[in-house]
Protein backbone atom coordinates (compact mmCIF):
# COMPACT_ATOMS: atom_id res chain seq x y z
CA UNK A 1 -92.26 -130.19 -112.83
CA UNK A 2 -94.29 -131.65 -115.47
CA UNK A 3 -96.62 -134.50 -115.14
CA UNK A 4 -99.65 -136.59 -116.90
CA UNK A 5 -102.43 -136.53 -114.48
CA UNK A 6 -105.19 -136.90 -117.11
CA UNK A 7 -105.62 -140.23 -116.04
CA UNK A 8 -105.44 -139.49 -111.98
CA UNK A 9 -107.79 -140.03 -109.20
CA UNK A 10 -108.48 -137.05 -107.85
CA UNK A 11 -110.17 -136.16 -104.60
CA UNK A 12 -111.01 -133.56 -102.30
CA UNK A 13 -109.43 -132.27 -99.29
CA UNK A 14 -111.88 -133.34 -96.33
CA UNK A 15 -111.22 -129.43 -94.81
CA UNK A 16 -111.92 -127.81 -98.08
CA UNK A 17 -115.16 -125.73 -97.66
CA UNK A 18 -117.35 -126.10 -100.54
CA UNK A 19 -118.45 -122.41 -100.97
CA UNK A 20 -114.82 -121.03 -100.85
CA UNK A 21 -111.43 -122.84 -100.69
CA UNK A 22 -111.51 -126.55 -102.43
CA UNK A 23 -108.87 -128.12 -102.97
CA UNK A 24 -108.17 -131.65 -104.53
CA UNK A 25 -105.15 -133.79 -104.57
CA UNK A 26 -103.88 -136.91 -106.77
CA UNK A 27 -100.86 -139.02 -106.58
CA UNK A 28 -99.04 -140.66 -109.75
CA UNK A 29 -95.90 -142.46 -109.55
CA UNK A 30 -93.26 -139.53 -108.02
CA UNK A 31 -96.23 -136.88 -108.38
CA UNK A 32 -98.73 -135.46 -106.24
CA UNK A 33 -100.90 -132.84 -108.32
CA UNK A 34 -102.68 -130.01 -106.43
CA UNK A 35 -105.50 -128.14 -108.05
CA UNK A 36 -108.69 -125.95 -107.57
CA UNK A 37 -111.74 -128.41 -107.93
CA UNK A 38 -113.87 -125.38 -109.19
CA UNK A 39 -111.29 -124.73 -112.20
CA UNK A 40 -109.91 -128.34 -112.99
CA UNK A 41 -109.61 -127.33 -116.38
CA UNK A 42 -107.23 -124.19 -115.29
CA UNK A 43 -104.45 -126.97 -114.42
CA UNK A 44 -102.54 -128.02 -111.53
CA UNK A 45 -99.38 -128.06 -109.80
CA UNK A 46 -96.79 -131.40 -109.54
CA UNK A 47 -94.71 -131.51 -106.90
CA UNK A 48 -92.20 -134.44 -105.75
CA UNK A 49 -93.88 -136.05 -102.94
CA UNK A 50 -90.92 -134.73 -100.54
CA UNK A 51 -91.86 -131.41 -101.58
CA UNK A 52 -95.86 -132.06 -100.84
CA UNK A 53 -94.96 -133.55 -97.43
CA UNK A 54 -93.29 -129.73 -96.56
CA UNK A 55 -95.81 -127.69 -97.61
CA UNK A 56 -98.41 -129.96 -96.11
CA UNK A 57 -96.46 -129.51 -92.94
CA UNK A 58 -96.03 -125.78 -93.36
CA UNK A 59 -100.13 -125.38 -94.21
CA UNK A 60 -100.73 -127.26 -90.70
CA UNK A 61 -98.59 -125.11 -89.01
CA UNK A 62 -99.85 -122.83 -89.93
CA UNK A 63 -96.65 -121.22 -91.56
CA UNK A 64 -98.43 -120.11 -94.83
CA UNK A 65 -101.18 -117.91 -93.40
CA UNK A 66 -101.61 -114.79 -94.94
């Protein structure tokens, strides 16, 4: 899915440890982008916000871990 989010908000998951994993989110009309806020410039991921809510709900449960 392709999206403009030059122009989002973007901010920072409040469990995102600053030495390791950060992660920051925006939302643009029917977009959520997901990207790494140490490489912002490396680019980001757009999902449908259905498709954010299930992987948000599979990272809490914990149904991603490696």
């Amino acid at each position: 899915m392709s999206a403009d989010l030059s122009r989002a908000i973007w901010r920072k998951s409040s469990r995102s440890n600053a030495e390791r994993e950060c992660v920051e989110v925006a939302r643009v009309p029917a977009v959520v982008g997901i990207r790494d806020s140490k490489a912002p410039a490396a680019g980001h991921l757009a999902l449908p916000p259905a498709a954010f809510a299930t992987l948000l709900a599979q990272v809490k449960t914990g149904g991603l871990d490696l």
